[in-house]
Protein backbone atom coordinates (compact mmCIF):
# COMPACT_ATOMS: atom_id res chain seq x y z
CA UNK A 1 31.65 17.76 -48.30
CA UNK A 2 34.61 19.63 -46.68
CA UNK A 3 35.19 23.08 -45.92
CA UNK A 4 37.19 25.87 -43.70
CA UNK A 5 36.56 29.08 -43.05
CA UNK A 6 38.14 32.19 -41.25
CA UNK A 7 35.98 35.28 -40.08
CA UNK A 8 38.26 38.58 -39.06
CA UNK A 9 36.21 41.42 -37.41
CA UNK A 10 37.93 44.86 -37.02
CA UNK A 11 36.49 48.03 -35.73
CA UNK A 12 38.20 51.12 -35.74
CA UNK A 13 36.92 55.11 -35.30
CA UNK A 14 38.09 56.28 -38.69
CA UNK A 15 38.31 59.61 -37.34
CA UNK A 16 40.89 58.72 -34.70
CA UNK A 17 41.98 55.70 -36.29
CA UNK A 18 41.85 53.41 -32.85
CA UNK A 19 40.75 49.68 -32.74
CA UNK A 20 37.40 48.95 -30.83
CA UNK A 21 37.41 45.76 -31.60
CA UNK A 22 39.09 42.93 -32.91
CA UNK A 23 37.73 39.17 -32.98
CA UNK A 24 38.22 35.85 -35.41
CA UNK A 25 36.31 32.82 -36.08
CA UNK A 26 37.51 29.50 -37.67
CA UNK A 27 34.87 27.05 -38.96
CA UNK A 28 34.96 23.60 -39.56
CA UNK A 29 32.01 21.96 -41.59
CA UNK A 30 31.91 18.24 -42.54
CA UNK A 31 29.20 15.58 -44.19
CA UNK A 32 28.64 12.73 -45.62
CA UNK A 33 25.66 12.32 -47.88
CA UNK A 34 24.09 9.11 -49.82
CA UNK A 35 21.11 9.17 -52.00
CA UNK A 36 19.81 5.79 -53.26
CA UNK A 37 16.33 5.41 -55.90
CA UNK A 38 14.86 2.69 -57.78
CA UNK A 39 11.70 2.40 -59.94
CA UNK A 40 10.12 -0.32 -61.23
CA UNK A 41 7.17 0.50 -64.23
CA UNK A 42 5.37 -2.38 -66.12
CA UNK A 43 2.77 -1.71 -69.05
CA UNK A 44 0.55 -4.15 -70.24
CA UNK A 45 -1.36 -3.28 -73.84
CA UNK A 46 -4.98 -4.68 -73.20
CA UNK A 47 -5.48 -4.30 -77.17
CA UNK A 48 -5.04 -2.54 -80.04
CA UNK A 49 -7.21 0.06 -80.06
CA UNK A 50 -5.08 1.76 -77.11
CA UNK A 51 -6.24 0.22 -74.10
CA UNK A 52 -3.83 -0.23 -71.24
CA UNK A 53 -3.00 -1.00 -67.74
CA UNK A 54 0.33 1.04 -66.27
CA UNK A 55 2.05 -0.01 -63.22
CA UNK A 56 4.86 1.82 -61.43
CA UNK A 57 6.47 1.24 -57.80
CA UNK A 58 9.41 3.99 -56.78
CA UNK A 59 11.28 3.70 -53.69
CA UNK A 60 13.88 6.57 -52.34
CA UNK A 61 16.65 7.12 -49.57
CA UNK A 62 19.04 9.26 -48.18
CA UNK A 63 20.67 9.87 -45.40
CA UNK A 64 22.57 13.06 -44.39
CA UNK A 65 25.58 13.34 -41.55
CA UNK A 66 27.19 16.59 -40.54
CA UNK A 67 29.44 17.97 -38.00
CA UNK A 68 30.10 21.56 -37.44
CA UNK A 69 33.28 22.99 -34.97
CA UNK A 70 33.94 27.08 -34.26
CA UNK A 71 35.44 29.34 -32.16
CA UNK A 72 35.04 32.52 -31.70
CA UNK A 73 38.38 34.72 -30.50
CA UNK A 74 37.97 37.99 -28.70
CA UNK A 75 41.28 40.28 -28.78
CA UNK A 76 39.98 43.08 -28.28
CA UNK A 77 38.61 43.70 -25.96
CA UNK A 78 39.78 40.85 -24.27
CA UNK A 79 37.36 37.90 -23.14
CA UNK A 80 37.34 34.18 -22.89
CA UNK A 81 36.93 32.20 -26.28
CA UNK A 82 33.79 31.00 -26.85
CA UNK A 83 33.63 27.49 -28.77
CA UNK A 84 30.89 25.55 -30.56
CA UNK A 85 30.02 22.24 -32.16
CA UNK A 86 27.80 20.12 -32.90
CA UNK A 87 26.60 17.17 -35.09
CA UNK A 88 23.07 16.62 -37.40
CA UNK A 89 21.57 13.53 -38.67
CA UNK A 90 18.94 13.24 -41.20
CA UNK A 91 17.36 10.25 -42.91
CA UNK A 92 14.33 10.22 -45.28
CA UNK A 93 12.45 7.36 -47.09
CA UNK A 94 9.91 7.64 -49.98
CA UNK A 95 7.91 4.70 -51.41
CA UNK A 96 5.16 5.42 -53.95
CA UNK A 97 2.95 3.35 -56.30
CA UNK A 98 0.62 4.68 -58.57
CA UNK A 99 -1.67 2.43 -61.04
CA UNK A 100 -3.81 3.81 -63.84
CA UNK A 101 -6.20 2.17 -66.62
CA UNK A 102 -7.28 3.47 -69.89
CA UNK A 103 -9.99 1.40 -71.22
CA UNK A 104 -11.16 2.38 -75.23
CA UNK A 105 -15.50 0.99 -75.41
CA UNK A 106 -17.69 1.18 -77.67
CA UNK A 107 -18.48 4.84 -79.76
CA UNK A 108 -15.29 6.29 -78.65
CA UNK A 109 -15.74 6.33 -75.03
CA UNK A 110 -12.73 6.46 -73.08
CA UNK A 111 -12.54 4.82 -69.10
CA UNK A 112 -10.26 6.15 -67.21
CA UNK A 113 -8.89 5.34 -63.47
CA UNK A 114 -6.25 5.29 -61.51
CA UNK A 115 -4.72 5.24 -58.15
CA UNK A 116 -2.22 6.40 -56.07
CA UNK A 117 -0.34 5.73 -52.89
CA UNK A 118 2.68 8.02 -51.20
CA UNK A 119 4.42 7.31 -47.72
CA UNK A 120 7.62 8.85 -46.69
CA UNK A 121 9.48 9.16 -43.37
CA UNK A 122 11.65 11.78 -42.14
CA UNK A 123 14.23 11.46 -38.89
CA UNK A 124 15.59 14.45 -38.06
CA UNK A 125 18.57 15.14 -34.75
CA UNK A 126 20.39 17.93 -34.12
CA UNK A 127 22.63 18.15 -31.46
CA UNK A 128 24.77 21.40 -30.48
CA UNK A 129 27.10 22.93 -27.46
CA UNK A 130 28.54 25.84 -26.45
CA UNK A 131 31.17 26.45 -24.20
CA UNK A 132 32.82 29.77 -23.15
CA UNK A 133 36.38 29.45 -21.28
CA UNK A 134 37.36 26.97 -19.18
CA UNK A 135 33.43 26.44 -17.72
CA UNK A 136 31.64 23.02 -19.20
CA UNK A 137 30.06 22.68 -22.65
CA UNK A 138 26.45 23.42 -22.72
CA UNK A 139 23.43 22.56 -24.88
CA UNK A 140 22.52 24.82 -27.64
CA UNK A 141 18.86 25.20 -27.46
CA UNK A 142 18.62 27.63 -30.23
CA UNK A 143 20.34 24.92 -32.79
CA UNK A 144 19.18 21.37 -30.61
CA UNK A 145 16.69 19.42 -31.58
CA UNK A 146 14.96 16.10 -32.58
CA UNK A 147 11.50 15.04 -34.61
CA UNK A 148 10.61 12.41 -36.64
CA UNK A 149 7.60 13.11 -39.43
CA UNK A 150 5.37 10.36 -41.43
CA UNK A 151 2.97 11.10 -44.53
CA UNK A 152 0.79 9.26 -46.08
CA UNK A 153 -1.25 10.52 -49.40
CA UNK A 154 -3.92 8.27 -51.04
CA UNK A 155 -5.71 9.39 -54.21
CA UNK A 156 -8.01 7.82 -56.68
CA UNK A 157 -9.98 8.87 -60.05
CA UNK A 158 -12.30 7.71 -62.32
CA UNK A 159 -13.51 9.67 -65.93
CA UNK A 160 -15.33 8.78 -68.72
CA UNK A 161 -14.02 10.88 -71.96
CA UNK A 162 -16.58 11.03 -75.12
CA UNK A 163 -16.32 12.95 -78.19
CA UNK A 164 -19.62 15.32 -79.05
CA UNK A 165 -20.10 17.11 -81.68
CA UNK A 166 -15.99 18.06 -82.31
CA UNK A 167 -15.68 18.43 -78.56
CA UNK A 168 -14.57 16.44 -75.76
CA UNK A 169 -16.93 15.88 -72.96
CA UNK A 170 -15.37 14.62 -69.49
CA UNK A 171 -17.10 14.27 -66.80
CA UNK A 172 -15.73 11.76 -63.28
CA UNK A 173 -14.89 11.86 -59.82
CA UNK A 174 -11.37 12.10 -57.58
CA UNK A 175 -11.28 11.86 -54.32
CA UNK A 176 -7.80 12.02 -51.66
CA UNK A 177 -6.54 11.57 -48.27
CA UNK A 178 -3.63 13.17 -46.76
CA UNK A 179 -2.52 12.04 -43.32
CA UNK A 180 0.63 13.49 -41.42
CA UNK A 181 1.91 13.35 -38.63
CA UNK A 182 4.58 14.47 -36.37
CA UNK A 183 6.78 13.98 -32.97
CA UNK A 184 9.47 16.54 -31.83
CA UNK A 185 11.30 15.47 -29.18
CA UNK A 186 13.71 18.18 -28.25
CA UNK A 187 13.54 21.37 -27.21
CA UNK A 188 10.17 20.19 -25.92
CA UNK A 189 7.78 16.93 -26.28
CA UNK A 190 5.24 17.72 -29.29
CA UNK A 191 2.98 15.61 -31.15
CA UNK A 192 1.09 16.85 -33.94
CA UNK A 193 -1.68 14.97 -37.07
């Protein structure tokens, strides 16, 4: 992605008609973006009576680059430009697998369980400066920072499905885990699970 922009500010007193102000701002924004995912699903048919075993495995990525450049022009009344830039990075991975079996017994019962497993990273730096005049660029703390973040979710179930008297009675157990955790690095060192 590519794109320009051009801000003009004017304030006048409509009464009198006379300028107050007068400033401009030119921005430049550009990225680069790739997004990759592949899934792999197998099915085996245990018999015919609809008995099965699924298997699927799906892995993500991407990866996001920008740059940003602006300057902010002060006519009137006059002051010293103040400029900006600044570059973000971003990169995220997703793996998942999730197995489930359907087993068909005796006097239409129905066993059911399954299982699944989701990790995904995220890396996260941002890195902006300001500089006003001639004087050297500083950081931008409002728009500068870094953190990575890991998740992991684990779930599992089991049911047992039986037809009674033109109903469907279910009854079985899930249980899940969810761990996350966290690590900024600028403005300030965090941790966080």
């Amino acid at each position: 992605n590519n794109s320009q922009a051009n801000s003009k500010n004017n304030f006048s007193k409509t009464s009198s008609g006379q300028n107050l102000s007068q400033s401009a701002t030119p921005i430049s924004n550009k990225g680069t973006s790739i997004f990759s995912g592949n899934t792999l699903s197998a099915k085996y048919k245990i018999d015919s009576s609809g008995s099965e075993w699924v298997n699927e495995v799906d892995y993500s990525y991407s990866k996001n680059n920008n740059t940003q450049l602006y300057t902010n022009y002060y006519y009137l009344p006059a002051a010293p430009a103040e400029s900006g830039d600044g570059t973000s990075h971003n990169t995220s991975n997703s793996l998942s697998y999730k197995s489930e079996l359907t087993l068909k017994l005796k006097k239409k019962t129905t066993l059911e369980t399954g299982y699944k497993f989701n990790y995904s990273t995220n890396d996260n730096e941002a890195a902006y400066f300001t500089q006003t005049g001639i004087s050297p660029r500083q950081v931008n703390g409002y728009q500068t920072n870094t953190f990575d973040y890991k998740e992991t979710i684990s779930s599992a179930y089991l049911q047992i499905a039986k037809p009674l008297f033109g109903f469907t009675l279910k009854s079985g157990l899930r249980l899940e885990s969810t761990n996350i955790s966290g690590h900024q690095k600028i403005p300030t060192d965090t941790l966080f699970s």
